[in-house]
Protein backbone atom coordinates (compact mmCIF):
# COMPACT_ATOMS: atom_id res chain seq x y z
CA UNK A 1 105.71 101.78 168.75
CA UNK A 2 104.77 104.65 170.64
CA UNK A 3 106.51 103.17 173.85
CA UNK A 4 109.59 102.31 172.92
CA UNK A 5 109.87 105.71 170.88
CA UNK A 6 109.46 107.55 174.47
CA UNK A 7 112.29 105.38 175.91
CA UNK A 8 114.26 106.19 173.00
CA UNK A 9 113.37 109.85 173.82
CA UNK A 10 114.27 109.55 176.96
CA UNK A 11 117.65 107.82 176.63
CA UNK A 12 118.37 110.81 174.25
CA UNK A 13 117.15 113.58 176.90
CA UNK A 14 119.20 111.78 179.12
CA UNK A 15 122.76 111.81 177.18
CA UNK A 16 121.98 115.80 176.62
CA UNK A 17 121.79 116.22 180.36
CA UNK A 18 125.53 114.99 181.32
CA UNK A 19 128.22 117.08 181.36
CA UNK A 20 131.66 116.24 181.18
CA UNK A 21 134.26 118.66 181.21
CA UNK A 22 137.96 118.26 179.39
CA UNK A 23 141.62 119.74 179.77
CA UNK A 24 142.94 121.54 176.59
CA UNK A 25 144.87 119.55 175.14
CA UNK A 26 147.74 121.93 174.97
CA UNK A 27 147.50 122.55 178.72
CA UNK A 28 147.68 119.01 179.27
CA UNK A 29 150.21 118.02 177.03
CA UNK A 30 152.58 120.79 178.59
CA UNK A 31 152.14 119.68 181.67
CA UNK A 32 152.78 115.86 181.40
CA UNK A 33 155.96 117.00 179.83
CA UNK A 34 157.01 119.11 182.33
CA UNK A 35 156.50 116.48 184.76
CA UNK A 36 158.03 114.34 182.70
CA UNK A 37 161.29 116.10 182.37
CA UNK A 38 161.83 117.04 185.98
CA UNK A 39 161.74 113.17 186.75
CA UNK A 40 164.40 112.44 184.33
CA UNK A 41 166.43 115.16 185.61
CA UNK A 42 166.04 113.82 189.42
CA UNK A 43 167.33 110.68 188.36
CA UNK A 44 169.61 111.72 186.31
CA UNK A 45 170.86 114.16 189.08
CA UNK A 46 174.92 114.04 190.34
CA UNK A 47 175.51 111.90 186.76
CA UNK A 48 173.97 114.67 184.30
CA UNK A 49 174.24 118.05 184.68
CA UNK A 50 172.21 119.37 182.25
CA UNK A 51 170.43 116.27 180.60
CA UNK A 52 168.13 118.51 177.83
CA UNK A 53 170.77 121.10 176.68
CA UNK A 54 172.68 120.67 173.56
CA UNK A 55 176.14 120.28 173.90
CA UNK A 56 178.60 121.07 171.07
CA UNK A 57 181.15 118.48 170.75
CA UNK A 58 183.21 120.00 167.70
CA UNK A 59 186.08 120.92 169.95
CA UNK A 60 187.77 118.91 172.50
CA UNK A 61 190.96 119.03 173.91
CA UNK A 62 194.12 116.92 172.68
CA UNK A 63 196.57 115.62 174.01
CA UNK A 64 199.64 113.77 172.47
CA UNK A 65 200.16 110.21 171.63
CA UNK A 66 204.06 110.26 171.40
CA UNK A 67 204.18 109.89 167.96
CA UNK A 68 204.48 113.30 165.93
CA UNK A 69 202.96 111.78 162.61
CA UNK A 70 200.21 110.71 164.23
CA UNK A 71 199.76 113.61 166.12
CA UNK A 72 199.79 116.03 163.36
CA UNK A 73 197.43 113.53 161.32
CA UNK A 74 195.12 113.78 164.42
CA UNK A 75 195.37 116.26 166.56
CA UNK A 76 196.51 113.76 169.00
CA UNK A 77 193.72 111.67 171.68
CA UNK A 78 190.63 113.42 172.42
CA UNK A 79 189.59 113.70 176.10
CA UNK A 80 185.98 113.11 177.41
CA UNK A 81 185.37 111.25 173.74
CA UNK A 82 185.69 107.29 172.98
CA UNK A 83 188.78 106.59 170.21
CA UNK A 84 188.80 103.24 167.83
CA UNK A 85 191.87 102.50 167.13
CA UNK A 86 192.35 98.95 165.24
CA UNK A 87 193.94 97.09 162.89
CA UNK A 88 195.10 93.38 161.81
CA UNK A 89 198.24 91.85 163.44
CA UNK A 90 201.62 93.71 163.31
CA UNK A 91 200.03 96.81 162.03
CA UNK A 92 201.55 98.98 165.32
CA UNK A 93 198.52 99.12 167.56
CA UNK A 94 200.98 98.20 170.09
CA UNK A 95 203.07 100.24 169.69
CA UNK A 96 200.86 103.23 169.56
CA UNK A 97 199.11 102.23 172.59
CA UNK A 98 202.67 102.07 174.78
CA UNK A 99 203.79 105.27 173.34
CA UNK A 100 199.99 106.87 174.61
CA UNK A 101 200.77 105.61 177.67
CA UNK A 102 204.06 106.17 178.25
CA UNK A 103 203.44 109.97 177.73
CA UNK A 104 200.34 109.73 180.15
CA UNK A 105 202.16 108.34 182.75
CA UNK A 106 205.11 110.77 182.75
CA UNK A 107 202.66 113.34 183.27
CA UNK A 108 201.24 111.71 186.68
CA UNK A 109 198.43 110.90 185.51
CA UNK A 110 196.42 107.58 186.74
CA UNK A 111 195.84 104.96 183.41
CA UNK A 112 194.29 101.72 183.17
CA UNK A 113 194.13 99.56 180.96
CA UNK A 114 191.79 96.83 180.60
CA UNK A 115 192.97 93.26 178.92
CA UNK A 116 190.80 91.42 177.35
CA UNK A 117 192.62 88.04 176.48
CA UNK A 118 195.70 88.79 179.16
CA UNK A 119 198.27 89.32 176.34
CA UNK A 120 199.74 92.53 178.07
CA UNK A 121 203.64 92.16 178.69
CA UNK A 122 204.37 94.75 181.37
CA UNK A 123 208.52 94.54 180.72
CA UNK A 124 208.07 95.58 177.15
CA UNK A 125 205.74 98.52 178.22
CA UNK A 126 208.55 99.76 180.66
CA UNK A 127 210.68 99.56 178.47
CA UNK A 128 208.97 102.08 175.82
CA UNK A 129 208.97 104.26 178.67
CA UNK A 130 206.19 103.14 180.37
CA UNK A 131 205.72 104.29 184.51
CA UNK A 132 203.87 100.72 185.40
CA UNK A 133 203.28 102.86 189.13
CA UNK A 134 200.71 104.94 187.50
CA UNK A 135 199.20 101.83 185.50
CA UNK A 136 196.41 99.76 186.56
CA UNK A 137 196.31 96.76 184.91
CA UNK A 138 193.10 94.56 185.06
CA UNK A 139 193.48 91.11 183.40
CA UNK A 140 190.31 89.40 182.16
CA UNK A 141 189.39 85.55 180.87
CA UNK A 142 186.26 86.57 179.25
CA UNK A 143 184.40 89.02 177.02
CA UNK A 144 182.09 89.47 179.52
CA UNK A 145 184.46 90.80 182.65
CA UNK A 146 186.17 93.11 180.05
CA UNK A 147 182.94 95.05 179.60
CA UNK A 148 182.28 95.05 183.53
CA UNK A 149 185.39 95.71 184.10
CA UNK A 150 185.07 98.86 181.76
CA UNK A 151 182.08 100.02 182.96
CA UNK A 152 183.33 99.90 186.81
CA UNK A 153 186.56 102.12 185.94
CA UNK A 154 184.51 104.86 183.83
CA UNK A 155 181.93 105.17 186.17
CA UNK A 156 184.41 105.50 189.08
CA UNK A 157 186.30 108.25 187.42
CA UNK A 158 189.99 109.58 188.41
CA UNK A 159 191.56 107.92 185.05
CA UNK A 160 193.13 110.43 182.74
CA UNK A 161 193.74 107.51 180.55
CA UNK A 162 191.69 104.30 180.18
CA UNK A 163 192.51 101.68 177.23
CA UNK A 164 190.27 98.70 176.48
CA UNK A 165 192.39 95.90 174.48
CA UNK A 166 190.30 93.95 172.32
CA UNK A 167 193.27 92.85 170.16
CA UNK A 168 193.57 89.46 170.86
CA UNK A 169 190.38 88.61 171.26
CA UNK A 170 188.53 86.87 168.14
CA UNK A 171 186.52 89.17 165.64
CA UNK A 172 183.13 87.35 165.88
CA UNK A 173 183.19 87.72 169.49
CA UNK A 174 183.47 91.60 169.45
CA UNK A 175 181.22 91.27 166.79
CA UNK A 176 177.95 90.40 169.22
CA UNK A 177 179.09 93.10 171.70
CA UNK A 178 175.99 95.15 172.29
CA UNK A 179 175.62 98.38 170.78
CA UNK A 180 174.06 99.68 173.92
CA UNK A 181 177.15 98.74 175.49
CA UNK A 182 179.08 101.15 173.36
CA UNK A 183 176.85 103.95 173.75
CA UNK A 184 177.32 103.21 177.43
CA UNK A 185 181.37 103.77 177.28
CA UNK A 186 180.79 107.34 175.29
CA UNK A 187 178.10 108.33 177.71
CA UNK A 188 180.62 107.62 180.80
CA UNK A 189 183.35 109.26 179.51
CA UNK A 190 181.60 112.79 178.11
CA UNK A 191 181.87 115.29 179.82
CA UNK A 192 185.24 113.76 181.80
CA UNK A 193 188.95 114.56 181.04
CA UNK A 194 189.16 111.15 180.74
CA UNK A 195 190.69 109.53 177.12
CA UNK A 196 189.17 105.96 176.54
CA UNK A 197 191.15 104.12 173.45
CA UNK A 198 189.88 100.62 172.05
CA UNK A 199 191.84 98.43 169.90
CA UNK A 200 190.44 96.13 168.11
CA UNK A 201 190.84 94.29 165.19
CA UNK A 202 188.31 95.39 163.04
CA UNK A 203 186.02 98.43 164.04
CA UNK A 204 183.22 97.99 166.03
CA UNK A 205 182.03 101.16 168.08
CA UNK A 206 180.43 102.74 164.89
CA UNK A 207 179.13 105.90 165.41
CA UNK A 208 179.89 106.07 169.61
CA UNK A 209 183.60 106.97 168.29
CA UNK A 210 184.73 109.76 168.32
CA UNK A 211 187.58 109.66 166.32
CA UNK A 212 188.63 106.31 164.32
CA UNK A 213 191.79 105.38 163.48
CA UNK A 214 192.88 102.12 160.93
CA UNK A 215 195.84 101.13 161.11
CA UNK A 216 197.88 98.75 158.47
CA UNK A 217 201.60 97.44 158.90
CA UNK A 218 203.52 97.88 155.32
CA UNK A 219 207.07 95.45 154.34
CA UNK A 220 209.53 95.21 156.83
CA UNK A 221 213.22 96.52 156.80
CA UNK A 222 215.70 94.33 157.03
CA UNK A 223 219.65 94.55 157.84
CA UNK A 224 222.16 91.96 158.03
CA UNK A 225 222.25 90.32 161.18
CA UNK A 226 225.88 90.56 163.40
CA UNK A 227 226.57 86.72 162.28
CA UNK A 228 226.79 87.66 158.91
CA UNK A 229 230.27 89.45 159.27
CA UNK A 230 231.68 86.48 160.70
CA UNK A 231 229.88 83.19 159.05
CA UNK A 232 230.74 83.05 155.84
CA UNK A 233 228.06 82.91 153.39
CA UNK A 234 225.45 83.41 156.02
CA UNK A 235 222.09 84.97 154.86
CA UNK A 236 220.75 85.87 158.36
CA UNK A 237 219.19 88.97 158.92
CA UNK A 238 217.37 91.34 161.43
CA UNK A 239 213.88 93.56 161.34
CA UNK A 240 214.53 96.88 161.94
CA UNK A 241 211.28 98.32 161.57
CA UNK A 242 208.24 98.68 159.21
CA UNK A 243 206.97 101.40 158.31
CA UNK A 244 202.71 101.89 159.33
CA UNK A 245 200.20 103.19 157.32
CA UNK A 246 197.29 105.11 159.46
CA UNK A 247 194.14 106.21 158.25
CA UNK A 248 191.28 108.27 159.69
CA UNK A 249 188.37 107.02 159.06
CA UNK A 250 186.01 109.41 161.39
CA UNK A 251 186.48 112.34 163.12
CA UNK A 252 183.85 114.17 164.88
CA UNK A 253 186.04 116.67 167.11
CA UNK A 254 187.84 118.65 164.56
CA UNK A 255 188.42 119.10 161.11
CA UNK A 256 190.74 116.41 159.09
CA UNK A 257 192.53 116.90 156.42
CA UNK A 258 194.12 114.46 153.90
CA UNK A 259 198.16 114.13 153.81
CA UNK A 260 200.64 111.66 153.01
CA UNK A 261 203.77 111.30 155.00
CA UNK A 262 206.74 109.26 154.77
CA UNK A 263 210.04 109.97 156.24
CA UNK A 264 208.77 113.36 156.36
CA UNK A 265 206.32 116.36 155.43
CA UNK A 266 205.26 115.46 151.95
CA UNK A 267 201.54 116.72 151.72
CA UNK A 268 199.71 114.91 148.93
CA UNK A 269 195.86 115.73 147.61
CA UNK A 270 193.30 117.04 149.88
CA UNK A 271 189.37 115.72 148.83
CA UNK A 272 186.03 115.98 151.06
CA UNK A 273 183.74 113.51 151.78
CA UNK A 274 180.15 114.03 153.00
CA UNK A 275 181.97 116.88 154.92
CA UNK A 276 184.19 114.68 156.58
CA UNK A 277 187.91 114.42 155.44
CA UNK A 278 190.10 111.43 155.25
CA UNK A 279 194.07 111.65 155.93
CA UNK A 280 196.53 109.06 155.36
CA UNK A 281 200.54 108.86 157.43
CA UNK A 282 203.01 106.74 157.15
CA UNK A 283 204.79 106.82 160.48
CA UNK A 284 208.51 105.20 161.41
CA UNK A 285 207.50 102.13 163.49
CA UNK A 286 210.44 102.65 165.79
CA UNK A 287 210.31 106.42 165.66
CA UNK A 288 208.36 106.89 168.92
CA UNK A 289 209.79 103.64 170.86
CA UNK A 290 213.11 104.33 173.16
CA UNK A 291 216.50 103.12 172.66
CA UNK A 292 215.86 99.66 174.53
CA UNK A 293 213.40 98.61 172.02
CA UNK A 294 216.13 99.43 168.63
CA UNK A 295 218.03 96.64 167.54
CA UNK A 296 221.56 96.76 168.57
């Protein structure tokens, strides 16, 4: 007994007799951080100018899409943002997209725009006025080379305008897009006076958009077709438009407010929604396209 209660004695003498000396753990912490955030900021460096400073995105500038209505429900495209623009068939997405590019290109600037299913038809974008000299136009088989092809054009910059088309390409396939991959496209384009615009059939982007836009094609107008004059008893007949119904669903860049339009001015009721307000148009579907495109 007596022994092992002098080992034990020992061993106990023995612990006392270290010493072992520790950081505060405020100085520490501080410091790891600090080292921590200069290495982000060296990679980050020549992408990221200031990587840890809030940046108010309230306010952004606008520019127009060609189509008044839409403009004044709006404010028009936002630069250095992402816009969602979609919509089922014949709703006008279309037609909005060749009137946002035909006023981008008469103003010089460079545009892409980046096919998904290779549906574009380059003779009916020059005729709605579109320069097809200051349009690059990428044509891809596959979801996949759409979203390299997008991330090779924002991070090469020089595009005032950049539109990805997912219209024509099938809902469960934009579906399993990766959400990373949005938060990607918004990260490229802050910052830049570059306007990215997807179209798609149903939205997708979520919260990476900047402004959302749903679009919904109302009943056609019709008018008697030029055989009617001169077959007798003929029932033929020719579109002449439809009218568009366009909603914003999200706005992040500048207050909206909610107004109904058709044919004109008429302002309807204005509501709020978790701060965010919803507005409603109903635009002329052949207001904004040029002479070529009216039926004769």
């Amino acid at each position: 007994m007596g022994g092992a209660s002098s080992r034990i004695c020992h061993r106990r003498t023995k612990s006392e007799d270290c010493r072992v000396s520790f950081c505060p753990p405020e100085s520490a912490m501080a410091g790891n951080l600090a080292h921590l955030r200069s290495q982000v900021e060296l990679a980050l460096a020549g992408r990221v100018a200031v990587p840890f400073t809030y940046r108010d995105r309230n306010f952004a500038e606008h520019v127009s899409t060609g189509i008044s209505e839409i403009d004044l429900l709006a404010g028009g495209l936002p630069r250095g943002a992402l816009t969602e623009i979609f919509g089922p068939d014949c709703s006008g997405r279309t037609s909005l997209l060749f009137s946002a590019l035909s006023m981008r290109t008469a103003h010089l600037e460079a545009c892409a725009l980046i096919d998904g299913c290779d549906a574009f038809d380059p003779h009916s974008a020059e005729a709605a006025g579109v320069d097809l000299k200051q349009l690059l136009w990428v044509r891809c088989k596959n979801i996949q080379q759409t979203l390299r092809a997008t991330d090779l054009l924002l991070q090469s910059g020089g595009f005032g305008f950049i539109a990805l088309d997912l219209s024509d390409v099938s809902r469960e396939v934009v579906r399993h897009v990766p959400l990373d991959a949005w938060f990607r496209f918004r990260r490229a384009v802050e910052d830049t006076q570059t306007i990215l615009v997807v179209l798609e059939q149903e939205s997708n982007a979520k919260t990476c958009a900047s402004l959302v836009l749903r679009l919904e094609g109302e009943a056609g107008r019709w008018r008697a077709g030029s055989q009617t004059e001169t077959i007798p008893n003929s029932v033929s007949q020719l579109l002449s438009g439809f009218d568009v119904r366009a909603e914003v669903l999200r706005s992040r860049v500048q207050p909206v407010v909610r107004t109904t339009f058709r044919e004109g001015l008429a302002a309807a009721n204005t509501s709020c929604r978790s701060g965010i307000f919803e507005a409603h148009a109903l635009w002329n579907y052949l207001s904004g396209a040029r002479d070529e495109l009216k039926p004769k």
